[in-house]
N, C-alpha and C. Protein backbone atom coordinates (compact mmCIF):
# COMPACT_ATOMS: atom_id res chain seq x y z
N UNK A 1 46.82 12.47 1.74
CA UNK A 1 47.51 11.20 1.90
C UNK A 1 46.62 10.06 1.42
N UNK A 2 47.10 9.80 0.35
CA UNK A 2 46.25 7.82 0.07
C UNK A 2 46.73 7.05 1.19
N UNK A 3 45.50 6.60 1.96
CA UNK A 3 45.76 5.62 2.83
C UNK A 3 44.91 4.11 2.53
N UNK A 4 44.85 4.07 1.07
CA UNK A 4 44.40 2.95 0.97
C UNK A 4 44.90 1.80 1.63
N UNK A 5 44.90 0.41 1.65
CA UNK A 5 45.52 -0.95 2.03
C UNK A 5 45.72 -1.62 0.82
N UNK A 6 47.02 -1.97 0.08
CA UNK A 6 47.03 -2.97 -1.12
C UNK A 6 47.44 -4.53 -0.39
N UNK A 7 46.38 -5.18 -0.54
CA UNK A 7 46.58 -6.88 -0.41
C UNK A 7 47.51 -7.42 -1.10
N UNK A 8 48.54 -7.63 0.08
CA UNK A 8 50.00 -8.43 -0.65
C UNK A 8 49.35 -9.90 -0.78
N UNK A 9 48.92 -10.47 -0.13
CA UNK A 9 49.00 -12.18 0.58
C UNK A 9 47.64 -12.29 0.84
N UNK A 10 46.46 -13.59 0.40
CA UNK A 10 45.56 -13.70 1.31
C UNK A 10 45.61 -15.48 1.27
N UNK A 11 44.87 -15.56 2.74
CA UNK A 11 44.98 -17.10 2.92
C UNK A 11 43.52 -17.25 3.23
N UNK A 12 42.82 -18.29 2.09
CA UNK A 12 41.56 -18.86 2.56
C UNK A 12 41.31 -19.95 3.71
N UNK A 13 41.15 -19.50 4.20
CA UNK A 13 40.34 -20.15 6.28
C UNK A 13 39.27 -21.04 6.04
N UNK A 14 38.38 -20.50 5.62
CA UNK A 14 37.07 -21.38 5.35
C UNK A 14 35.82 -20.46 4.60
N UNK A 15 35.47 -21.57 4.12
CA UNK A 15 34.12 -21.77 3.24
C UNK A 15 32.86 -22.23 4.00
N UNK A 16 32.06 -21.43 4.44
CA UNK A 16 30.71 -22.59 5.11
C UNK A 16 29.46 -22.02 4.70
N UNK A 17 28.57 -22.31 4.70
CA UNK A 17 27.19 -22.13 3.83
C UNK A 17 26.74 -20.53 3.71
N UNK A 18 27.43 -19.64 4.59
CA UNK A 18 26.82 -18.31 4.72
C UNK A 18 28.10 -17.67 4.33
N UNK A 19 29.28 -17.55 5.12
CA UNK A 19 30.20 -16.87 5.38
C UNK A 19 31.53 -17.16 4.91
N UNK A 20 32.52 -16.67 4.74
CA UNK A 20 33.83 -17.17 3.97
C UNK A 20 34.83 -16.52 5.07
N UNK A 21 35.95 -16.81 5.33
CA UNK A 21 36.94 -16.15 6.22
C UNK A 21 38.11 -16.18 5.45
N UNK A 22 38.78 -14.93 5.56
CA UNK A 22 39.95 -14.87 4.50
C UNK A 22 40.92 -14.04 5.48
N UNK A 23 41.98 -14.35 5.60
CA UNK A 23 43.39 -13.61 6.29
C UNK A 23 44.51 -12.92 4.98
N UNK A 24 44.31 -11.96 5.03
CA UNK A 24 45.34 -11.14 4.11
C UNK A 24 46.35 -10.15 4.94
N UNK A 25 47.19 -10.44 4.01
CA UNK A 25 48.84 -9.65 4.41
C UNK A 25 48.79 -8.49 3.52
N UNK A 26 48.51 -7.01 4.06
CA UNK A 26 48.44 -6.18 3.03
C UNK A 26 49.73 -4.74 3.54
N UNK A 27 49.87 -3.72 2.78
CA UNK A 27 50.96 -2.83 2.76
C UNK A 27 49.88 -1.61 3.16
N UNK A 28 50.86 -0.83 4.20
CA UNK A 28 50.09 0.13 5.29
C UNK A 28 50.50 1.36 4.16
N UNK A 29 49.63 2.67 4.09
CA UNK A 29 50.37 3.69 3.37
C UNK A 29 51.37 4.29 4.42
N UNK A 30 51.93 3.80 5.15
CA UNK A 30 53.87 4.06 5.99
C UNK A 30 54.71 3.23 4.81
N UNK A 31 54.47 2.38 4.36
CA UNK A 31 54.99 1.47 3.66
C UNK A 31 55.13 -0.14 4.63
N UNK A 32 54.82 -0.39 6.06
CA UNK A 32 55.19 -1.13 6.84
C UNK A 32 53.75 -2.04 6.14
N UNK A 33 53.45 -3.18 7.04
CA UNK A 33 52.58 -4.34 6.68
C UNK A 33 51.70 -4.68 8.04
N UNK A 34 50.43 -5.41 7.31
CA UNK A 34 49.22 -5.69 8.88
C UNK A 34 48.68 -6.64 8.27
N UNK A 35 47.55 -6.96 9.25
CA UNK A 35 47.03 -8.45 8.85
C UNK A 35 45.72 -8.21 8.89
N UNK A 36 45.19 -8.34 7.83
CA UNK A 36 43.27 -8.19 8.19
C UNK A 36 42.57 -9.47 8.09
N UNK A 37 41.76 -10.13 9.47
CA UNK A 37 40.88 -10.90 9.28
C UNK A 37 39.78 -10.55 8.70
N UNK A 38 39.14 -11.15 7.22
CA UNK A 38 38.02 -10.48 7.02
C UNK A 38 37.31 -11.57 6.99
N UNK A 39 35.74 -11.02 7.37
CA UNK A 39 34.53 -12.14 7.05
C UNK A 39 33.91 -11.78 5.77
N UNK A 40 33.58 -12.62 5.13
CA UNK A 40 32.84 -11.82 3.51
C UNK A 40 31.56 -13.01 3.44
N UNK A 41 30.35 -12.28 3.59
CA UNK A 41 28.71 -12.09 3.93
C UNK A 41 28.12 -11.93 2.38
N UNK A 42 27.39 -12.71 1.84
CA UNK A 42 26.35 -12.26 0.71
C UNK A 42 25.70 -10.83 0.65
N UNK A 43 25.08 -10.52 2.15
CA UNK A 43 24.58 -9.32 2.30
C UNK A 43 23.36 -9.53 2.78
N UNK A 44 22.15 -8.60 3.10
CA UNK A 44 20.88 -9.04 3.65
C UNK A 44 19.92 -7.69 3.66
N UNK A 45 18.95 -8.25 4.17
CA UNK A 45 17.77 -6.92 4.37
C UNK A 45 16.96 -7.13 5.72
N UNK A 46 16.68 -6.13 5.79
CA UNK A 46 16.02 -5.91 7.09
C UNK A 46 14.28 -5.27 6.32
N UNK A 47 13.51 -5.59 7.10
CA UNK A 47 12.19 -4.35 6.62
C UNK A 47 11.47 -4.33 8.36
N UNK A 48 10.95 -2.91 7.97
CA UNK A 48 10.40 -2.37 8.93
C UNK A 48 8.93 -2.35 8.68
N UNK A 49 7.93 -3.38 8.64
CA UNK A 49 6.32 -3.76 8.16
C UNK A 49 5.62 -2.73 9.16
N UNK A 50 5.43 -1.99 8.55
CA UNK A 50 4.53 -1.26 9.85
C UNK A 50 2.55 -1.09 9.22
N UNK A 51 2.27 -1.85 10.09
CA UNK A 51 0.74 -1.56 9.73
C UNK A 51 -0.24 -0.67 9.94
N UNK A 52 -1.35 -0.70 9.46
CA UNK A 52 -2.62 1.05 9.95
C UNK A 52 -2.39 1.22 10.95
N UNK A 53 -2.06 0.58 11.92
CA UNK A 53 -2.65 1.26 13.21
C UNK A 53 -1.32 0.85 13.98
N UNK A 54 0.00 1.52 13.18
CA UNK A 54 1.49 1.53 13.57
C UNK A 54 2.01 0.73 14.43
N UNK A 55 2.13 -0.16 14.05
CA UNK A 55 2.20 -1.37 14.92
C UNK A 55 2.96 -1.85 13.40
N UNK A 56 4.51 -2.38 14.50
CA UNK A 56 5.46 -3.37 13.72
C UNK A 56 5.72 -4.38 13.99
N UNK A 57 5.70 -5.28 12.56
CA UNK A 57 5.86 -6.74 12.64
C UNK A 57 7.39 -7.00 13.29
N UNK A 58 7.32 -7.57 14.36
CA UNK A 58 8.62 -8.42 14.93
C UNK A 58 8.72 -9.48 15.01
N UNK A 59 10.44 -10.11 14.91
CA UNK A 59 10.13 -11.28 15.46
C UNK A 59 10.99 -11.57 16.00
N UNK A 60 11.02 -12.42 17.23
CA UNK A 60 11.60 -13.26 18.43
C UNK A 60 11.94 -14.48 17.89
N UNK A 61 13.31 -14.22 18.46
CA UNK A 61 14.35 -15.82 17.80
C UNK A 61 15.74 -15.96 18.41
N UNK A 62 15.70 -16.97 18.56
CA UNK A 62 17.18 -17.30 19.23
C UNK A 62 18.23 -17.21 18.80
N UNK A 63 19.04 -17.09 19.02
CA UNK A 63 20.65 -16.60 18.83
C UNK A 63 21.75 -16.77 19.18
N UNK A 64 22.16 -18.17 18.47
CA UNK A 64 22.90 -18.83 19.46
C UNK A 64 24.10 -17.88 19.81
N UNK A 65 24.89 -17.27 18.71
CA UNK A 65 25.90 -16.17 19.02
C UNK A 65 25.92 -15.99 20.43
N UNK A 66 24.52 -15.17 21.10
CA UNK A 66 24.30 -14.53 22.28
C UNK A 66 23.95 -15.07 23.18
N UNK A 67 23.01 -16.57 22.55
CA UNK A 67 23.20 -17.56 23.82
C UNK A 67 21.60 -16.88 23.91
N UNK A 68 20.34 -16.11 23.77
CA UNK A 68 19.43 -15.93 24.09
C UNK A 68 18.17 -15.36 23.09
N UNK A 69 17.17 -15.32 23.42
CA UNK A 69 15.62 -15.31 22.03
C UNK A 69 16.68 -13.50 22.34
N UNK A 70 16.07 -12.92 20.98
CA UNK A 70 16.34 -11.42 20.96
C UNK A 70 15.14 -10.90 19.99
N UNK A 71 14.67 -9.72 20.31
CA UNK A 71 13.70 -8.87 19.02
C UNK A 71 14.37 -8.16 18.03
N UNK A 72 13.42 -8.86 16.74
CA UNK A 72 14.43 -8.09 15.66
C UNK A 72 12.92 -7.97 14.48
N UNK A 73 13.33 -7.18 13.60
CA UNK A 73 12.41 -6.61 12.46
C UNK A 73 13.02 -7.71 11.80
N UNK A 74 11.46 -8.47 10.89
CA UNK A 74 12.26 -9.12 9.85
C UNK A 74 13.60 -9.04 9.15
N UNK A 75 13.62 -10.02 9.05
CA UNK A 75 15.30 -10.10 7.89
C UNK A 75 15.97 -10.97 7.26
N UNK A 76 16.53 -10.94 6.31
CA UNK A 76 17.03 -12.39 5.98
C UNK A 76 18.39 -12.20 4.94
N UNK A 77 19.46 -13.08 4.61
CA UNK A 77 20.19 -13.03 3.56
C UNK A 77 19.63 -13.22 2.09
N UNK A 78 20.74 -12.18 1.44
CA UNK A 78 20.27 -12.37 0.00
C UNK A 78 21.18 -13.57 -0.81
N UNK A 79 20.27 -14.50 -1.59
CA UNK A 79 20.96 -15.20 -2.21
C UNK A 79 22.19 -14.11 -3.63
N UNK A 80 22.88 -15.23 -3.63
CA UNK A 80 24.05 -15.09 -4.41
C UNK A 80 23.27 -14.22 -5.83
N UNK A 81 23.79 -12.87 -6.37
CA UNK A 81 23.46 -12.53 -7.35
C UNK A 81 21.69 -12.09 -7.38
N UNK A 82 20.87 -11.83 -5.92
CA UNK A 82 19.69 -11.83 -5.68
C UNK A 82 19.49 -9.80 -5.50
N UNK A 83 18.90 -9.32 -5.81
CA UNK A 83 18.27 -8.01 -6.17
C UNK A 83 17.71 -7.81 -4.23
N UNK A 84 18.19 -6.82 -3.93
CA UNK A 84 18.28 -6.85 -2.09
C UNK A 84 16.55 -6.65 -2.69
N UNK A 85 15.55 -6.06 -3.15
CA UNK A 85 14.66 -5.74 -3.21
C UNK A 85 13.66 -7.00 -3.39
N UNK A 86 13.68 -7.94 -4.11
CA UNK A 86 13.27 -9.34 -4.21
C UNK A 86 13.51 -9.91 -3.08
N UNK A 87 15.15 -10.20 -2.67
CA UNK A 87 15.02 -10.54 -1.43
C UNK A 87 13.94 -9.99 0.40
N UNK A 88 13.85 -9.08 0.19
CA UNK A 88 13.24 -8.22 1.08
C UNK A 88 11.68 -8.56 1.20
N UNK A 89 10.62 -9.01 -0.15
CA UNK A 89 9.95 -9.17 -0.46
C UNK A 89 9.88 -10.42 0.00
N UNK A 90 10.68 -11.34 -0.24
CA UNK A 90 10.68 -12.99 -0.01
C UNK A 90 11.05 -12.64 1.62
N UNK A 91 11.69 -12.31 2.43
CA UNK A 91 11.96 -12.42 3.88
C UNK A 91 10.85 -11.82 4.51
N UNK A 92 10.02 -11.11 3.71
CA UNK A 92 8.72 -10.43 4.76
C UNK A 92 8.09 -11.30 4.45
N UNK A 93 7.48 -12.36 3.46
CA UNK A 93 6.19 -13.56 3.46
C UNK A 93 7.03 -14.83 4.31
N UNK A 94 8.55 -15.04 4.37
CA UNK A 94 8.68 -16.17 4.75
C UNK A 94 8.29 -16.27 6.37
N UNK A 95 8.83 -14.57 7.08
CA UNK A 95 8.87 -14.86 8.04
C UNK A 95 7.63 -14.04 9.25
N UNK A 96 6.83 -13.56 8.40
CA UNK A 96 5.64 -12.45 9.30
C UNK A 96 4.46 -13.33 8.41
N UNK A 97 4.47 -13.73 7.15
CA UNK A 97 3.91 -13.97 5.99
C UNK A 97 2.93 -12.62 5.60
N UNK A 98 3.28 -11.53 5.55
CA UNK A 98 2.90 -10.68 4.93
C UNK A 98 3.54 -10.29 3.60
N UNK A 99 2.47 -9.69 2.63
CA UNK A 99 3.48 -8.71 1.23
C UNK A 99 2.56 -7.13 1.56
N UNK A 100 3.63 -6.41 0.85
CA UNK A 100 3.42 -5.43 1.14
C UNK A 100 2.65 -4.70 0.12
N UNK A 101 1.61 -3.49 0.04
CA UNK A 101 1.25 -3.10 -1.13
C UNK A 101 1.90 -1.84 -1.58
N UNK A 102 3.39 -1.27 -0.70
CA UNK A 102 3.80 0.25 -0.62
C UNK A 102 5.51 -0.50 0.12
N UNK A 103 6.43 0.18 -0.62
CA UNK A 103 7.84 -0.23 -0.11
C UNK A 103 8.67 1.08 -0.29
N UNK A 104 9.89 1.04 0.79
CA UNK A 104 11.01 2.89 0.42
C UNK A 104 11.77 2.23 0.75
N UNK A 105 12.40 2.38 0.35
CA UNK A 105 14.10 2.02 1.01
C UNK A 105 14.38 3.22 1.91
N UNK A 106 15.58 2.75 2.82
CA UNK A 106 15.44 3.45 3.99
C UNK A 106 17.38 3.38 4.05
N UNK A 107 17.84 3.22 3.11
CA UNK A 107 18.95 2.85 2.73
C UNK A 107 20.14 1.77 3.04
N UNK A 108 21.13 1.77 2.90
CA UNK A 108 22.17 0.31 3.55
C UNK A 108 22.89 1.03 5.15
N UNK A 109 23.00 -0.36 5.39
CA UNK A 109 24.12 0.25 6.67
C UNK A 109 25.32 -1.54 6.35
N UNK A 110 26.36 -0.47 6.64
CA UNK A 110 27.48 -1.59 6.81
C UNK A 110 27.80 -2.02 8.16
N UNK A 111 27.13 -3.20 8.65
CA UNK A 111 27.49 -3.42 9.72
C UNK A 111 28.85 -3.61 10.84
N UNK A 112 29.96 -4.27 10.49
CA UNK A 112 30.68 -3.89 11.62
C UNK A 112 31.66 -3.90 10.39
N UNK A 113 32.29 -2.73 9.37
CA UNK A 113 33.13 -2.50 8.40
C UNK A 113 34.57 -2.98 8.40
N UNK A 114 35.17 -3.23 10.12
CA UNK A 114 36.62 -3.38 10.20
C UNK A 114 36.81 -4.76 10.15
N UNK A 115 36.02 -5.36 9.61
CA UNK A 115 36.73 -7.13 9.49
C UNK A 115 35.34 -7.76 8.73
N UNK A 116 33.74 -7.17 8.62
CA UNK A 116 32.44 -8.09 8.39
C UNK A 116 32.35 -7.28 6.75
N UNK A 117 32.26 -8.13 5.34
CA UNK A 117 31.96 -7.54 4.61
C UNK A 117 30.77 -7.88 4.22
N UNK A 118 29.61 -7.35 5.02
CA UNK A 118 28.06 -7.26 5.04
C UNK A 118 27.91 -5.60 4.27
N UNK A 119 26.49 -5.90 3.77
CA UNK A 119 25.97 -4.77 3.12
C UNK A 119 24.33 -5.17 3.37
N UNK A 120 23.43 -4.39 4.67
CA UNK A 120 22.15 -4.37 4.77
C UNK A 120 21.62 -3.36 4.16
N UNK A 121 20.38 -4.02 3.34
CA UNK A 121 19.52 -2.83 2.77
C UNK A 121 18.19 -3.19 3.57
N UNK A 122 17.67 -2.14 4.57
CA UNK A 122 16.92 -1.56 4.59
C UNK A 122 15.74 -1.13 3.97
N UNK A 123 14.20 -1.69 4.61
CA UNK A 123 12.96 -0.92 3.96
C UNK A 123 12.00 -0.91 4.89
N UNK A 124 11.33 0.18 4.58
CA UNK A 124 10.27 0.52 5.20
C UNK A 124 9.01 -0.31 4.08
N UNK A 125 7.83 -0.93 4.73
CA UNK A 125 6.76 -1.75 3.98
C UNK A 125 5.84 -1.50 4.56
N UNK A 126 4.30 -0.97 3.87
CA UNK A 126 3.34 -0.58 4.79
C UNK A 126 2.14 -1.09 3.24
N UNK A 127 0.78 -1.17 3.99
CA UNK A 127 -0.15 -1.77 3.39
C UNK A 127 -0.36 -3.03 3.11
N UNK A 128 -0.13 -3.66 4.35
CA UNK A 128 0.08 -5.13 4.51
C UNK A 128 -0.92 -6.23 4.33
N UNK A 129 -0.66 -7.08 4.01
CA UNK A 129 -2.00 -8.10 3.62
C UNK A 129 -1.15 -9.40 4.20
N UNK A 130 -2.12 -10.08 5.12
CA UNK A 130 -1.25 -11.42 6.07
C UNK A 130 -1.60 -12.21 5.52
N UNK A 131 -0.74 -13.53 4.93
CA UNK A 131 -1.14 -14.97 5.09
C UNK A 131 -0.61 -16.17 5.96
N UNK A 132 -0.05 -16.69 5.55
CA UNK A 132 0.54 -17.96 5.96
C UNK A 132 2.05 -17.83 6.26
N UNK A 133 2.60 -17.64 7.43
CA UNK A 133 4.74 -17.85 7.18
C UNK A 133 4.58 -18.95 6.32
N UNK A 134 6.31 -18.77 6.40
CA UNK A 134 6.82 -20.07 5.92
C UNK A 134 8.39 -19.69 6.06
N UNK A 135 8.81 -20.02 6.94
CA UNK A 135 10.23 -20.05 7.27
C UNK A 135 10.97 -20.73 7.15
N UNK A 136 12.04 -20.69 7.08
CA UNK A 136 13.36 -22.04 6.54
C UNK A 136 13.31 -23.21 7.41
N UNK A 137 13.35 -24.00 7.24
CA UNK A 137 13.46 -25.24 8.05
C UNK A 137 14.36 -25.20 9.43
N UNK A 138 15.33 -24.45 9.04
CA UNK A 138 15.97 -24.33 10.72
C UNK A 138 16.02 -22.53 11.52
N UNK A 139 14.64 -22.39 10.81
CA UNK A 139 14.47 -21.10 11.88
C UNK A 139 13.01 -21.42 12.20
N UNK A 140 13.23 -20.70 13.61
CA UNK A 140 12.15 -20.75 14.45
C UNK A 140 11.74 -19.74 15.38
N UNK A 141 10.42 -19.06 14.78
CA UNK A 141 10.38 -17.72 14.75
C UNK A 141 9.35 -17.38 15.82
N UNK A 142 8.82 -16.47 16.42
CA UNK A 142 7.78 -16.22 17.20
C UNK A 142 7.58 -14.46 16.56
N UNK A 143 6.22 -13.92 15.82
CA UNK A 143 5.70 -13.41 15.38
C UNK A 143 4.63 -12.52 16.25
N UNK A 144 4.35 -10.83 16.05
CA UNK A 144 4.43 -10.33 16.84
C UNK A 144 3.96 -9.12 15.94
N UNK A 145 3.29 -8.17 16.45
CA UNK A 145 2.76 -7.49 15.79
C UNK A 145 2.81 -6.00 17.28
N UNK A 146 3.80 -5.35 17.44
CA UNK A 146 4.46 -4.27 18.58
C UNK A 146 4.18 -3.27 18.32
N UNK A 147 3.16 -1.71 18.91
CA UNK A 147 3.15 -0.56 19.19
C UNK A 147 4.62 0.09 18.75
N UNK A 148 4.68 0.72 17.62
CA UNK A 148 5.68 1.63 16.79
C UNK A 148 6.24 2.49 18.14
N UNK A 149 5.83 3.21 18.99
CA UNK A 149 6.05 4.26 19.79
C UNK A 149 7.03 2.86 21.00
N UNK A 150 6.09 1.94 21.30
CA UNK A 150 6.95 0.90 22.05
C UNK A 150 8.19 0.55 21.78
N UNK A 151 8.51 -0.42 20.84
CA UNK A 151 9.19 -0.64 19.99
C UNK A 151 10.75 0.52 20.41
N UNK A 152 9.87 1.85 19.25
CA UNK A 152 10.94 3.08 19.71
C UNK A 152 11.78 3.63 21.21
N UNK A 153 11.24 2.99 22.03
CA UNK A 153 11.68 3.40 23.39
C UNK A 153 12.25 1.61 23.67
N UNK A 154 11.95 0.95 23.16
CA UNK A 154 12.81 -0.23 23.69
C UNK A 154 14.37 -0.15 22.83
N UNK A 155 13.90 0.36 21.88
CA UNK A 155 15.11 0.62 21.26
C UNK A 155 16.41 1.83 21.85
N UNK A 156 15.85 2.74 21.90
CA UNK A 156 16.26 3.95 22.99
C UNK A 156 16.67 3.51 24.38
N UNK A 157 15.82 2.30 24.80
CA UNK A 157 16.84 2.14 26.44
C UNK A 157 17.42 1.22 26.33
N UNK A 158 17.82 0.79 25.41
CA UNK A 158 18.54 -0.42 25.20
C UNK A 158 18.10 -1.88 25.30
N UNK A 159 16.89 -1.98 25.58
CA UNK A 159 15.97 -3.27 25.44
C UNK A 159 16.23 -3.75 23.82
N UNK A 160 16.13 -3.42 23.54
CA UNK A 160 16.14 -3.67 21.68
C UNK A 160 17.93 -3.53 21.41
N UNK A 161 18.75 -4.96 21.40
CA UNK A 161 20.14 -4.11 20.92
C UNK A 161 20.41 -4.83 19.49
N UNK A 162 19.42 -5.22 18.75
CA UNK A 162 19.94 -5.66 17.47
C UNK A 162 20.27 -4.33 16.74
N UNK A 163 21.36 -4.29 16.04
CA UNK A 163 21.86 -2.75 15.36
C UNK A 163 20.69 -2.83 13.97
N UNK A 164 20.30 -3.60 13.33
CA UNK A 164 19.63 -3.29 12.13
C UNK A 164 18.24 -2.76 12.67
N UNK A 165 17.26 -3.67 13.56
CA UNK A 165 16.22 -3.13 14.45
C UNK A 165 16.33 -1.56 14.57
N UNK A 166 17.55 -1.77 15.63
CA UNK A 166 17.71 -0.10 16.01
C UNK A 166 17.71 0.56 14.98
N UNK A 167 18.85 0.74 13.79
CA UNK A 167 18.96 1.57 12.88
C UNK A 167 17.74 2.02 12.12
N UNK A 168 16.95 0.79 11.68
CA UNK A 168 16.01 1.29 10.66
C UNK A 168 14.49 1.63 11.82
N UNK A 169 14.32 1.42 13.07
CA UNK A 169 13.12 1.78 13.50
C UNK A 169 13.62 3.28 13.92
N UNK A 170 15.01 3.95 14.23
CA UNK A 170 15.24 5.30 14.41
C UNK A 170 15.04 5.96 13.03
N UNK A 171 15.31 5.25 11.78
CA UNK A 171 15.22 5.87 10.41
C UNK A 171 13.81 6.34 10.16
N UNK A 172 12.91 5.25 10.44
CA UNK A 172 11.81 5.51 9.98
C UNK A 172 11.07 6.69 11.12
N UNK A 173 11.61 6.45 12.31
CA UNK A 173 11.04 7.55 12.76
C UNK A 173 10.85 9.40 12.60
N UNK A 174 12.20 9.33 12.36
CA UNK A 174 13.18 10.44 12.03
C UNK A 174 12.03 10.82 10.20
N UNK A 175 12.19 9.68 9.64
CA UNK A 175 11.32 9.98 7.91
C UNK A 175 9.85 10.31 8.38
N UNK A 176 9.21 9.34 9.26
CA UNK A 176 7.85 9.76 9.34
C UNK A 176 7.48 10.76 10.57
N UNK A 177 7.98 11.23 11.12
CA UNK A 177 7.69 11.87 12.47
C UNK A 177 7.08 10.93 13.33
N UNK A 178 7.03 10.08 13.32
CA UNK A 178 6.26 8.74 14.87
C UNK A 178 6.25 9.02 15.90
């Protein structure tokens, strides 16, 4: 059975510096009709900086969404037409100010698929050399350097509920044996 969705109708909602919202009227494979709110996202990266002595760069930041600071592995959006890999590179100096001398991809995850059209890529970065952040003018970061094995069990009891965090510190575990 093709159960694709063909978009009869879409109505643009809004435009705002990150995110776009679009409402489409599309045809069910019954032949009947539904309504999908979608969000459509540039896309982003996450990296997992882990240094000699396994210990990952985090960072603590507020959220207004949730209303509270939360721990998360670097990350940032990719500009328009930006190579997730460049980007990834630029979000680990802006916001740990490290570069890396060793990078893997650790692959994408689509974050919430039934309405968010995000695409995170994922990396693992090791052989780190620190300088200076430099973060966007309206982020405000607290920097952190966390026990890999820690980390992994905050993630596991649910202390840690950012899904990219989680995803890529279970990835890398699972790749490196940790």
């Amino acid at each position: 059975m093709d159960m694709t969705e063909k978009t009869l109708a879409r109505q643009d909602i809004y435009a705002g510096r990150v995110v776009k919202l679009h409402v489409d009227t599309v045809s069910l494979p019954d032949g009947g009709t539904a309504t999908r709110e979608i969000v459509e996202h540039p896309g982003g990266v996450a990296i997992v900086a882990l240094d000699e002595e396994n210990r990952v760069c985090v960072v603590r930041q507020y959220r207004y969404a949730f209303g509270r600071m939360m721990l998360e592995i670097p990350a940032g959006k990719r500009e328009a037409g930006e190579d997730p890999f460049l980007t990834a590179q630029r979000e680990l100096q802006e916001e740990v100010g490290a570069t890396a001398a060793s990078w893997q991809s650790l692959g994408t995850l689509l974050p919430s698929p039934g309405c968010y059209g995000e695409r995170l890529y994922l990396y693992l970065a090791r052989g780190l050399t620190f300088g200076a952040v430099h973060p966007d003018e309206d982020e405000f970061l607290e920097c952190e350097r966390m026990d890999f094995d820690t980390l992994y069990e905050m993630c596991m009891d649910g202390s840690v509920e950012d899904a990219k965090t989680v995803a890529a510190i279970l990835k890398v575990k699972l790749l490196l044996g940790l």
